[in-house]
C-alpha atoms as a PDB file:
ATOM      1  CA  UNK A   1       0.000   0.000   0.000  1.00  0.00           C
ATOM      2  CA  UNK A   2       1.645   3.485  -0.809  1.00  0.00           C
ATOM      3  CA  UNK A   3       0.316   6.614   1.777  1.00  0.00           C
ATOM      4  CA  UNK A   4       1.045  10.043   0.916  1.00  0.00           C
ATOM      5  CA  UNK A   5       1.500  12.476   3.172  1.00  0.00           C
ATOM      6  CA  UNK A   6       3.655  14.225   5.824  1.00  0.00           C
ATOM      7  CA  UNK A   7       6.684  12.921   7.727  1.00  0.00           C
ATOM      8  CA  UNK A   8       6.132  13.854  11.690  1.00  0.00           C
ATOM      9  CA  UNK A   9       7.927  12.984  14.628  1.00  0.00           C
ATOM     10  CA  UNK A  10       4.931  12.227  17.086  1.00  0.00           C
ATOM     11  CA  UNK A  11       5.824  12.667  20.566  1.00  0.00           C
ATOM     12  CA  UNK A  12       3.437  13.359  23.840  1.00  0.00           C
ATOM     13  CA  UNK A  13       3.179  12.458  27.111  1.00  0.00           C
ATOM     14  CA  UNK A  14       2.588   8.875  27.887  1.00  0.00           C
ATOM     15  CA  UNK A  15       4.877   7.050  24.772  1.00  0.00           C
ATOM     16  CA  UNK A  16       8.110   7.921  26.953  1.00  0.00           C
ATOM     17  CA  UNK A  17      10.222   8.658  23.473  1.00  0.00           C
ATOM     18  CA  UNK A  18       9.115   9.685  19.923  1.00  0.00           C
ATOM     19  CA  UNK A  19       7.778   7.603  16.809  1.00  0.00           C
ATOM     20  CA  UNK A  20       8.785   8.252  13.254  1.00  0.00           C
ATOM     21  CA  UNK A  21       5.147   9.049  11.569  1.00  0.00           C
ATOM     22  CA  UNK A  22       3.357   9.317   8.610  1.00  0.00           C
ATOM     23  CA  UNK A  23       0.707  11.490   8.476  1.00  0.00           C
ATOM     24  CA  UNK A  24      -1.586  11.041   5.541  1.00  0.00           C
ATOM     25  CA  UNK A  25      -2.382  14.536   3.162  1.00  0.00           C
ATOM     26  CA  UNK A  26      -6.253  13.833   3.204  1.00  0.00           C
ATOM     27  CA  UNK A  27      -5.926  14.016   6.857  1.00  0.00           C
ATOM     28  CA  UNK A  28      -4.211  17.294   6.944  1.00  0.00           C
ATOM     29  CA  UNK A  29      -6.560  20.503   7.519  1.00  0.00           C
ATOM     30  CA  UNK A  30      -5.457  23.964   6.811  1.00  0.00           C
ATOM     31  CA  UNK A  31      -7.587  26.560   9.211  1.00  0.00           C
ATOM     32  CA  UNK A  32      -6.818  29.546  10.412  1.00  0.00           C
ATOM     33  CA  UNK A  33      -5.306  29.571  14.216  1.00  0.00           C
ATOM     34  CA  UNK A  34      -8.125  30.688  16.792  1.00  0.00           C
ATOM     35  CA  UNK A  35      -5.318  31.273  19.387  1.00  0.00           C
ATOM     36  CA  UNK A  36      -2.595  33.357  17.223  1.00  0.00           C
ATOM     37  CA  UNK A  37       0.274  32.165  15.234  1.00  0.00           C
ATOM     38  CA  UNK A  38       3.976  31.698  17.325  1.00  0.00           C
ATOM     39  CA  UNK A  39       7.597  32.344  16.354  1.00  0.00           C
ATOM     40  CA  UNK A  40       8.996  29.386  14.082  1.00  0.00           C
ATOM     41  CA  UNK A  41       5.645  28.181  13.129  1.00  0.00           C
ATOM     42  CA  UNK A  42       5.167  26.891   9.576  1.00  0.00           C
ATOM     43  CA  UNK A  43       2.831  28.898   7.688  1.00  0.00           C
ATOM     44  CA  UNK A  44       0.129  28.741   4.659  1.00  0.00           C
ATOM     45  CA  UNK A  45      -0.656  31.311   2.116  1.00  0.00           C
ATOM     46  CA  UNK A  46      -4.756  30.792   1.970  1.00  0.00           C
ATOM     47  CA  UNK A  47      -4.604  31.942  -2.022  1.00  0.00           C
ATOM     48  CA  UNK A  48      -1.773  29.009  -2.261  1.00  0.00           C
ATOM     49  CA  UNK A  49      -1.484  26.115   0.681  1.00  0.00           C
ATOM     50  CA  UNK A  50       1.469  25.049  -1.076  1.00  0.00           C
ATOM     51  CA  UNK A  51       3.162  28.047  -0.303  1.00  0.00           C
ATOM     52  CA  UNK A  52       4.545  27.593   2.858  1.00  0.00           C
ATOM     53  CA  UNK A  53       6.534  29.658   5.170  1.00  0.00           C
ATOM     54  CA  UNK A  54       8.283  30.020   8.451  1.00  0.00           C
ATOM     55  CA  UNK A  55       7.320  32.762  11.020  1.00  0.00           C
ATOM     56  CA  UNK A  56      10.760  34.681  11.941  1.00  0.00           C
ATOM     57  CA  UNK A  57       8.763  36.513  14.391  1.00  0.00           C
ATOM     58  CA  UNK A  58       5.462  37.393  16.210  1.00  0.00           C
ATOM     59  CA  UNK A  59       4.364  39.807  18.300  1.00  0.00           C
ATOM     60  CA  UNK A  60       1.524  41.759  19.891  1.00  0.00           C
ATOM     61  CA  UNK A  61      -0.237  44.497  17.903  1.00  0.00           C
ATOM     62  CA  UNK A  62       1.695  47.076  20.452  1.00  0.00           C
ATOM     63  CA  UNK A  63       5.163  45.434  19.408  1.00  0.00           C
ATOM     64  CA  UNK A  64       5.732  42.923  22.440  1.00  0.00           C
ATOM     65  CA  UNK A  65       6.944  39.976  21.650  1.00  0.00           C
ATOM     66  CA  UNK A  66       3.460  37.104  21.346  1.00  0.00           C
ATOM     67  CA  UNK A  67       3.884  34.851  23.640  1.00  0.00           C
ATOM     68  CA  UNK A  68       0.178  33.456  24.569  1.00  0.00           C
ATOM     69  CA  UNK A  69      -2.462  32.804  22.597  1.00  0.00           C
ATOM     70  CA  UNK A  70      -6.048  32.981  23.685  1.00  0.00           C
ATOM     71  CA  UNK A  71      -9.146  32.409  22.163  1.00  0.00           C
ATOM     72  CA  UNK A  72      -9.282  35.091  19.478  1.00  0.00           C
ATOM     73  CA  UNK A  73      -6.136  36.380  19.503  1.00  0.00           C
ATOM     74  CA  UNK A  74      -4.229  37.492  16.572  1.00  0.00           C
ATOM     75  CA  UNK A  75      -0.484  38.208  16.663  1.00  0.00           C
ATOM     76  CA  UNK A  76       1.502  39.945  13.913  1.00  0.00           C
ATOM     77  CA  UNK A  77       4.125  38.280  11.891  1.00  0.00           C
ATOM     78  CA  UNK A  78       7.835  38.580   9.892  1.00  0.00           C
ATOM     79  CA  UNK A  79       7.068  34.851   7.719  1.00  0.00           C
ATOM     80  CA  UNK A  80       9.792  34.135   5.382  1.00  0.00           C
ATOM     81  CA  UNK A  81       8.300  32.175   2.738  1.00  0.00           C
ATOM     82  CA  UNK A  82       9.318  28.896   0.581  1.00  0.00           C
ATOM     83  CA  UNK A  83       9.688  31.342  -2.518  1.00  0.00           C
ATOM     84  CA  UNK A  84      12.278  33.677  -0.634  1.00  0.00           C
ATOM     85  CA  UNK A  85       9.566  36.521  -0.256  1.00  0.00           C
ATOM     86  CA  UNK A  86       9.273  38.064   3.091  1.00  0.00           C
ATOM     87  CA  UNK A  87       5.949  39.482   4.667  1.00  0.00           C
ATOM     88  CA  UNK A  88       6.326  41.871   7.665  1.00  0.00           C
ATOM     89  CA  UNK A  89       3.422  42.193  10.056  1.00  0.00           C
ATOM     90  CA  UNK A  90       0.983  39.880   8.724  1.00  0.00           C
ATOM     91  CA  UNK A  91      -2.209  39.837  10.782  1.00  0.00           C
ATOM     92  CA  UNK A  92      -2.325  35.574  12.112  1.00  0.00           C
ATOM     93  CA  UNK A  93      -5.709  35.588  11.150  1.00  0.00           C
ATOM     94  CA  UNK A  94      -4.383  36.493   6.854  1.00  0.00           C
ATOM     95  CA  UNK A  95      -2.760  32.953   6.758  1.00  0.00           C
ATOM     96  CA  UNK A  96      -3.191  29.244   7.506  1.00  0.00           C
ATOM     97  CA  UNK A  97      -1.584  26.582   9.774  1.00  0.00           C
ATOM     98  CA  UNK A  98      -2.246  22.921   9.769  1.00  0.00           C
ATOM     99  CA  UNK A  99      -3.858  20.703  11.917  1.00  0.00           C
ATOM    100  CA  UNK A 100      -4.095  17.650  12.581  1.00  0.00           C
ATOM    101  CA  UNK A 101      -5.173  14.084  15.017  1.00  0.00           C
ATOM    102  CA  UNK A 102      -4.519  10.664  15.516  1.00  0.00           C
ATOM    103  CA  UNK A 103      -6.607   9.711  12.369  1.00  0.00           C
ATOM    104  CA  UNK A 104      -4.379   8.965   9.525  1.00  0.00           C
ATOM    105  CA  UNK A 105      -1.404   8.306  11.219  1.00  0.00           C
ATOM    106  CA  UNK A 106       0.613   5.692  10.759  1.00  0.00           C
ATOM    107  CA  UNK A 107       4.159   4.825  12.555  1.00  0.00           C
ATOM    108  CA  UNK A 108       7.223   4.214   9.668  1.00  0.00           C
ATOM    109  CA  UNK A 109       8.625   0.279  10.421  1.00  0.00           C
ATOM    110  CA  UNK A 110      11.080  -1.929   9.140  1.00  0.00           C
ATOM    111  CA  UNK A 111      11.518  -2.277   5.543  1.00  0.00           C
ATOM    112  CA  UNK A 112       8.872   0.633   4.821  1.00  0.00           C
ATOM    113  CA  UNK A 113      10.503   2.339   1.423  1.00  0.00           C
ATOM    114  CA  UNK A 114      10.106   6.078   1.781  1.00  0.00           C
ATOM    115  CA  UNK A 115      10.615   8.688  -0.984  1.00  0.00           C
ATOM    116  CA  UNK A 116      11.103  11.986   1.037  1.00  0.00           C
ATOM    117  CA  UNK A 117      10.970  15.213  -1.416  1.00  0.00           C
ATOM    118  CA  UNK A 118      12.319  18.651  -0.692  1.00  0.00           C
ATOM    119  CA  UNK A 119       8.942  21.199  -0.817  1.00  0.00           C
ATOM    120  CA  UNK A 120       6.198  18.411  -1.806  1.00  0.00           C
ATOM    121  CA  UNK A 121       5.308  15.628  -4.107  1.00  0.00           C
ATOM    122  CA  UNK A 122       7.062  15.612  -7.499  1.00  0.00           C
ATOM    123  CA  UNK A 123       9.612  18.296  -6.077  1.00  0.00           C
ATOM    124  CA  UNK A 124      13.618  17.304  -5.746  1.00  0.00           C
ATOM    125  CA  UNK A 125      13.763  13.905  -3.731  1.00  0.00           C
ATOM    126  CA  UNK A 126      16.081  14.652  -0.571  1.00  0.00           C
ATOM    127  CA  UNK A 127      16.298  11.137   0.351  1.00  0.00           C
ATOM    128  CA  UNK A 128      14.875   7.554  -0.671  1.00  0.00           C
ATOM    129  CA  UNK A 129      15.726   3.605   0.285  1.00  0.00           C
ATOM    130  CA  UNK A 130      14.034   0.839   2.731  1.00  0.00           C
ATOM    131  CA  UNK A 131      13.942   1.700   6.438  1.00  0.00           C
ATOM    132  CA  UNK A 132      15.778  -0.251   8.854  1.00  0.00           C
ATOM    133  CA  UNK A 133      14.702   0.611  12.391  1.00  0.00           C
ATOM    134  CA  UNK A 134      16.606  -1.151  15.238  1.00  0.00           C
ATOM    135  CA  UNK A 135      14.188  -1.298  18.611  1.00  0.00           C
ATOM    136  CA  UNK A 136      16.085   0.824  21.193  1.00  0.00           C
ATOM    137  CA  UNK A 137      15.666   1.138  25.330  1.00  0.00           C
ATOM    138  CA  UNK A 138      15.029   5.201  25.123  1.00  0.00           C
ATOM    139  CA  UNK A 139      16.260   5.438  28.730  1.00  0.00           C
ATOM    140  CA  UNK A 140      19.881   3.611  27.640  1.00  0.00           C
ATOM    141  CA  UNK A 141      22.598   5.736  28.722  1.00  0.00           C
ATOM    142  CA  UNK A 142      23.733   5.060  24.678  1.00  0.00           C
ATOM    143  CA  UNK A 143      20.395   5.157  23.377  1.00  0.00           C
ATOM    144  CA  UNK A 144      20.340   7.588  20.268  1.00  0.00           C
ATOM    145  CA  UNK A 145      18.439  10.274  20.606  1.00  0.00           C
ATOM    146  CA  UNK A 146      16.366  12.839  18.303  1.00  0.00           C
ATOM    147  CA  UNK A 147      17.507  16.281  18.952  1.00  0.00           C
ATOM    148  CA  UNK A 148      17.487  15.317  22.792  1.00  0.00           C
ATOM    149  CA  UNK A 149      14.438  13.461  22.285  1.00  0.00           C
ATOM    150  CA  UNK A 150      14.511   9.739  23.021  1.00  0.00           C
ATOM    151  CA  UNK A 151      13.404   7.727  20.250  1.00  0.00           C
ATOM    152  CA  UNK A 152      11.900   3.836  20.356  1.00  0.00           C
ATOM    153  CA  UNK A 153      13.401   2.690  17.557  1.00  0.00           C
ATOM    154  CA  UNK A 154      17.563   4.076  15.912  1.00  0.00           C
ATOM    155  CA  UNK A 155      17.756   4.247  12.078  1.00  0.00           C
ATOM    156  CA  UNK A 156      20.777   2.121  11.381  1.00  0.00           C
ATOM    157  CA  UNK A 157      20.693   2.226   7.456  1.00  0.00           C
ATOM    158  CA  UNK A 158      22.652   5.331   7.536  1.00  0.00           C
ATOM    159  CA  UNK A 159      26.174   5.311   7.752  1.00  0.00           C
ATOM    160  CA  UNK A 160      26.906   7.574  10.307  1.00  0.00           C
ATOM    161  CA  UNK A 161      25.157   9.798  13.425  1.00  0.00           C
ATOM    162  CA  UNK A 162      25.275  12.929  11.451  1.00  0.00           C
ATOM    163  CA  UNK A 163      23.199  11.055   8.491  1.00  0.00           C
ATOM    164  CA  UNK A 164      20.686   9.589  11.171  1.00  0.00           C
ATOM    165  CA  UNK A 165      20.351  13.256  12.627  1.00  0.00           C
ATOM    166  CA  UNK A 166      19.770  14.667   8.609  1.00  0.00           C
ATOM    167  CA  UNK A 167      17.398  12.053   8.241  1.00  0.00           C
ATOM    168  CA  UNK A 168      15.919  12.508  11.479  1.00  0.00           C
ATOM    169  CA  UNK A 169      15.458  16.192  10.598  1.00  0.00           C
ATOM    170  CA  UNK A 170      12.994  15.264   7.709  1.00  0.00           C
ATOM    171  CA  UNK A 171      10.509  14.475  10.293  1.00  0.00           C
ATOM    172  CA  UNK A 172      11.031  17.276  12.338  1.00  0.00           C
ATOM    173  CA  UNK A 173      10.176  19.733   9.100  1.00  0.00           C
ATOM    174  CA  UNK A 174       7.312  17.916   8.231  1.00  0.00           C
ATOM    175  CA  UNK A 175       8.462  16.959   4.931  1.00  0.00           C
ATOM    176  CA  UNK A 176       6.152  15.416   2.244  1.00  0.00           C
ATOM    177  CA  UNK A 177       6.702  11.842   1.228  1.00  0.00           C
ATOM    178  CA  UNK A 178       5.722   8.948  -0.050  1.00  0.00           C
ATOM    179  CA  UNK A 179       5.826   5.530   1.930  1.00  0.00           C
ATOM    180  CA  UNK A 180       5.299   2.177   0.411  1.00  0.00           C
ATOM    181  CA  UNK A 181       4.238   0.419   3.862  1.00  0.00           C
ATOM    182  CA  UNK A 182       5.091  -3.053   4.390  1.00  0.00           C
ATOM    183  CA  UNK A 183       2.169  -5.306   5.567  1.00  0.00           C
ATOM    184  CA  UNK A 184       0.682  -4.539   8.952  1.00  0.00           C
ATOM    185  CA  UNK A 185      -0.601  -7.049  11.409  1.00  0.00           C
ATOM    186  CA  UNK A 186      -4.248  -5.705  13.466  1.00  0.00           C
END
């Protein structure tokens, strides 16, 4: 079966260490935030949701840096975007961020053949082969670990820790892909 979607690495209270994910594009809403948008957020044009961008900065309408968001609130943004423009103080409630549950969700596992791609589906591919996961203690004094996060399972087809932390990387931006899973078991 071949998913499309989003590369995520799903963490929360409870699994005690972090999953590589899939999350599937049909899944995938784009809204706009009820509670404002934050510093380093990703970012959708509402004209364009492939047009994505990164919030440099937000802040309050007076110039304070946005730090809370309640219900309602809109904070004002610096967003770089994918296509090198800039916006400076874009009202939160002008653009889009995505959201997303547990529903079409699926955990990457041994010999799962991924095609990740650089700014979505059909773009450059920034990496591709099977997966080889290697269950890990996440509490192992030489456990790896996921930008300090512990991880249940070490990607050992790469060659060397700064590979696994590239490739690790590609779920921490949310990168598109394509996964051919391998057969799961109810």
């Amino acid at each position: 079966m071949i998913e499309t979607g989003k590369l995520d690495f799903f963490s929360e209270t409870g699994t005690e260490g972090g999953y590589y994910c899939l999350q599937r594009g049909e899944y995938i809403e784009y809204t706009p935030s009820p509670h404002g948008v934050f510093t380093n957020q990703m970012v959708y044009d509402p004209e364009n949701i492939f047009r994505e961008g990164r919030v440099l900065s937000a802040y309050n309408k007076d110039g304070s840096r946005f730090s809370r968001g309640e219900s309602g609130a809109v904070s004002y943004l610096d967003i770089e975007w994918c296509d090198e423009n800039r916006d400076i103080a874009r009202a939160s409630d002008s653009v889009l961020v995505e959201q997303w549950g547990y529903e079409g969700s699926y955990k990457i596992q041994n010999k799962d053949s991924i095609t990740i791609y650089s700014k979505g589906i059909g773009s450059a591919v920034l990496w591709e082969g099977v997966v080889l996961l290697e269950p890990q203690d996440s509490y192992s004094e030489n456990s790896y670990s996921a930008k300090g996060m512990g991880v249940h399972h070490e990607p050992v087809m790469l060659d060397c820790k700064e590979d696994k932390d590239s490739w690790t990387q590609f779920f921490f931006e949310k990168k598109w892909a394509q996964v051919v899973l391998t057969k799961r078991t109810k």
